[in-house]
Protein backbone atom coordinates (compact mmCIF):
# COMPACT_ATOMS: atom_id res chain seq x y z
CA UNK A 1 99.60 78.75 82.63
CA UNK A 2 103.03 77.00 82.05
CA UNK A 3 105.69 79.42 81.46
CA UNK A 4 107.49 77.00 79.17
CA UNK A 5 104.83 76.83 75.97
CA UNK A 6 102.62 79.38 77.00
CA UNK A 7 99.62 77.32 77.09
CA UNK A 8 96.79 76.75 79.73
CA UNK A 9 96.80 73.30 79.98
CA UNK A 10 93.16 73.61 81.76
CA UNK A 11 91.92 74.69 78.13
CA UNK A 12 90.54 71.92 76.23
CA UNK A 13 91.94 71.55 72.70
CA UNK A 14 89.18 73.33 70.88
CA UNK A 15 89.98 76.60 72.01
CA UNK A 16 93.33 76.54 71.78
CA UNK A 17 93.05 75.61 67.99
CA UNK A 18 90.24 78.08 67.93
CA UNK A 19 92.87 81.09 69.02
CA UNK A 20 95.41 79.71 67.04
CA UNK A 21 93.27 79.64 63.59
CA UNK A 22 92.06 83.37 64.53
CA UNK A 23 95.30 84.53 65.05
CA UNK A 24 96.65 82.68 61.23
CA UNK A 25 93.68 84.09 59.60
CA UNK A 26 94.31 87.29 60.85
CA UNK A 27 98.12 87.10 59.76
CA UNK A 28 97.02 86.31 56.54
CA UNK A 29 94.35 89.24 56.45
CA UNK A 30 97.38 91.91 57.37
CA UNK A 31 99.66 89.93 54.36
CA UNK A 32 97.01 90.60 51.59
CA UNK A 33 96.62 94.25 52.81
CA UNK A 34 100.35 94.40 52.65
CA UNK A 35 100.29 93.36 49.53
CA UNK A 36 97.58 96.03 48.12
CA UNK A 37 99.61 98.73 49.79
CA UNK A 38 96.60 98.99 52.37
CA UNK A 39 97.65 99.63 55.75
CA UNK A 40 93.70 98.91 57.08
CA UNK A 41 91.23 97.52 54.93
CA UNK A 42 88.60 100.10 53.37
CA UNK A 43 85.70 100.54 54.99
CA UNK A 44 83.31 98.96 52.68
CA UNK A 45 79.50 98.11 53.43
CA UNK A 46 77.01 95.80 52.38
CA UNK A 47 75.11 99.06 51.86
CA UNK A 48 77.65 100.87 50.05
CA UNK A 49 79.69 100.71 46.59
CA UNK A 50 83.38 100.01 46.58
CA UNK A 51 85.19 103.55 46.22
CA UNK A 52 86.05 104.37 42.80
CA UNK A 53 89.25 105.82 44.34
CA UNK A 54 90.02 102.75 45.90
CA UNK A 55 89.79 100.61 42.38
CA UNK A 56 91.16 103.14 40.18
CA UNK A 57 94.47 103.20 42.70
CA UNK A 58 94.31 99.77 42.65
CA UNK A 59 94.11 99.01 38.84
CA UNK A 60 97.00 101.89 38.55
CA UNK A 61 99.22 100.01 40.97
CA UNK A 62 98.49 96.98 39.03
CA UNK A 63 99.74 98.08 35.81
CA UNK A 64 102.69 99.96 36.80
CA UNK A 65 104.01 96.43 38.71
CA UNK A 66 105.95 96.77 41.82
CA UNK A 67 107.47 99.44 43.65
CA UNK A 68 110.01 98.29 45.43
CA UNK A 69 113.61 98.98 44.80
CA UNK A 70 115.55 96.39 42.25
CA UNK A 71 119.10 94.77 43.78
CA UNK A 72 121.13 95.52 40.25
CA UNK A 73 123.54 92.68 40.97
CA UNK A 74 120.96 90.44 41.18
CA UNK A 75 120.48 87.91 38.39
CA UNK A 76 116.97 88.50 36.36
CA UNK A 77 115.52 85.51 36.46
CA UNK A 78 116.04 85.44 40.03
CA UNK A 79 114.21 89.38 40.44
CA UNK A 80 111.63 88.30 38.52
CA UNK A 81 111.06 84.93 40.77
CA UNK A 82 111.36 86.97 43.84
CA UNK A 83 108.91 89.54 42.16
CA UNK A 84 106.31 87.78 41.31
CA UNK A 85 106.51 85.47 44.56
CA UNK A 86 105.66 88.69 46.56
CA UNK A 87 103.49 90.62 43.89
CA UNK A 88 100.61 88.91 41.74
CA UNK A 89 99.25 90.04 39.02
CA UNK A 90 95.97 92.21 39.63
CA UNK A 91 92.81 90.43 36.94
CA UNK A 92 90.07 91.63 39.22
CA UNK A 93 88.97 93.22 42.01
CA UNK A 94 86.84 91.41 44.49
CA UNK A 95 84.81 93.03 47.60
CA UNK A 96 83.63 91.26 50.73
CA UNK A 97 81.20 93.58 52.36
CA UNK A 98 80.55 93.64 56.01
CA UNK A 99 76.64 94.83 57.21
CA UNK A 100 76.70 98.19 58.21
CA UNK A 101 76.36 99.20 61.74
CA UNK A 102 73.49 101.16 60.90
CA UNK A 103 72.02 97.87 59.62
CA UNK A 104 72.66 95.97 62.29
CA UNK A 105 71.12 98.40 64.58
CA UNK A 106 67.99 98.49 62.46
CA UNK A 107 67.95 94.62 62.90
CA UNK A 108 67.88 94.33 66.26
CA UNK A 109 65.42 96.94 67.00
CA UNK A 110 63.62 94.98 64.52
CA UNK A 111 64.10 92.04 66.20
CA UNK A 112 63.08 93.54 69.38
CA UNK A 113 59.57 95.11 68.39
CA UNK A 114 58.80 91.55 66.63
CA UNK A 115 57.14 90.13 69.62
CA UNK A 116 55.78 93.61 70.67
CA UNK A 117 53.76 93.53 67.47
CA UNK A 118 52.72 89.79 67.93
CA UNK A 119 51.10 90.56 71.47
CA UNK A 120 49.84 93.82 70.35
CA UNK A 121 48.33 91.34 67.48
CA UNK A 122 46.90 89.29 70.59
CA UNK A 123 45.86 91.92 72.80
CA UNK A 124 43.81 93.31 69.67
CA UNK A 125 41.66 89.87 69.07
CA UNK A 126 38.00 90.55 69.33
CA UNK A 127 37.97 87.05 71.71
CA UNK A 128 40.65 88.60 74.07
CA UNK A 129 40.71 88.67 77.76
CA UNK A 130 42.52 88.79 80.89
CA UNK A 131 44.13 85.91 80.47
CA UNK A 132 44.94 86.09 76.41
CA UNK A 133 46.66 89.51 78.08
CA UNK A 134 48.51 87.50 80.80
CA UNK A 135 49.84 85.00 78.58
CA UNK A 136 50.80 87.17 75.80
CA UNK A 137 52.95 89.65 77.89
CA UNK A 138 54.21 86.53 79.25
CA UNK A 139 55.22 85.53 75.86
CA UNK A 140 56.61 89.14 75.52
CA UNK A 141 58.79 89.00 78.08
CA UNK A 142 60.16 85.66 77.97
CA UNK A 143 61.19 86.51 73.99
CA UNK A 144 62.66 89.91 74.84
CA UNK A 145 64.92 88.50 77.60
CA UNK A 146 66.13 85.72 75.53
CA UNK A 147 67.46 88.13 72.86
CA UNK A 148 71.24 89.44 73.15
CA UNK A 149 70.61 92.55 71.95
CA UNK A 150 70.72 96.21 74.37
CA UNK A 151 67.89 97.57 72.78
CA UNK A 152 65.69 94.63 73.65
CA UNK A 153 67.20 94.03 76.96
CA UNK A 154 65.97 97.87 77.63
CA UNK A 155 63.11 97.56 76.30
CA UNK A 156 62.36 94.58 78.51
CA UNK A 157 63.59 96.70 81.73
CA UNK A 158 61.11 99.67 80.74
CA UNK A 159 58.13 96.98 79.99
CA UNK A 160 58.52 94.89 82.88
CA UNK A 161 58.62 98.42 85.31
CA UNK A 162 55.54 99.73 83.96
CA UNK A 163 53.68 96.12 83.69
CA UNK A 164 54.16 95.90 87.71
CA UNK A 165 52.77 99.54 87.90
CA UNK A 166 49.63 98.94 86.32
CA UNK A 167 48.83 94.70 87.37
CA UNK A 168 46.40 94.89 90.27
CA UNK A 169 45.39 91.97 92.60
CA UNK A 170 42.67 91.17 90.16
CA UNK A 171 44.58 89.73 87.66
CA UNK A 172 46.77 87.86 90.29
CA UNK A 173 43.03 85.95 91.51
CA UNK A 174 42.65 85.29 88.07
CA UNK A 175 45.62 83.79 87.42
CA UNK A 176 45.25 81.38 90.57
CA UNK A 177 41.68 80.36 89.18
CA UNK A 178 42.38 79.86 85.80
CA UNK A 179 45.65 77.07 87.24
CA UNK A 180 42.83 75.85 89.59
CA UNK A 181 40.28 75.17 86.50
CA UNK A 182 43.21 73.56 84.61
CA UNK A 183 44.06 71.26 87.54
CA UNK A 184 40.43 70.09 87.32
């Protein structure tokens, strides 16, 4: 770290721009809530409506103009330039909805049970065997540990434990002679 800029110089350039646009955009976030009189910005969902409250306060604010105390000394024209650089004029109200948490719960425990139901799917073939088993647990697994998600990650940790419980040598001696066949 060098005390003089503040930068680590072991960082390549990416992530320093990286930070630095984060930090602007979030600047730039806390101006336009400033400017709506919003200390936080409303909790708004892609599953849920914009509160009425929330645009009826809005459109009210817009039509009474600003709040803010008028220097009488001041030339107009000057007041109204210094106005209207801080405070726009409201024409519509737009809403950027973020997913839910709820949602995003239901997605990954969707995303976890997808490969579940694709080697149930498997297991449940007519022409399925020992080895259609082997390889589609394998396939299990190997999804389930690639996904970033706790709930798969779990659910990978409880599979795995009761997987070893029930595999017996049997399967083990037909693993080895199935790679034997394949090598001939």
């Amino acid at each position: 770290m060098c005390p003089n800029c503040l930068l680590n110089h072991e960082d390549d350039e990416g992530k320093y721009y990286e930070r630095s646009e984060a930090i602007r955009l979030e600047a730039i976030k806390m101006q336009i809530l400033s400017k709506l009189g919003l200390s936080a910005k409303p909790n708004i969902s892609a599953t849920s409506s914009l509160p009425r409250e929330l645009v009826l306060q809005t459109l009210v604010r817009a039509n009474e103009g600003p709040t803010t105390p008028v220097n009488e000394a001041a030339n107009e024209d000057n007041e109204a330039t210094n106005t209207d650089d801080f405070y726009a004029t409201t024409s519509e109200i737009i809403a950027f909805a973020e997913p839910d948490k709820e949602f995003n719960l239901l997605s990954s425990i969707i995303a976890a049970l997808t490969p579940v139901k694709l080697t149930v799917d498997a297991l449940c073939r007519k022409d399925a065997n020992l080895l259609t088993a082997d390889a589609s647990l394998t396939f299990m697994l190997n999804t389930l540990s690639q996904q970033k998600c706790t709930i798969a990650l779990e659910l990978l940790e409880a599979l795995k434990s009761r997987i070893l419980l029930r595999r017996t040598e049997l399967s083990q001696i037909l693993q080895c002679l199935q790679k034997a066949h394949k090598m001939l």
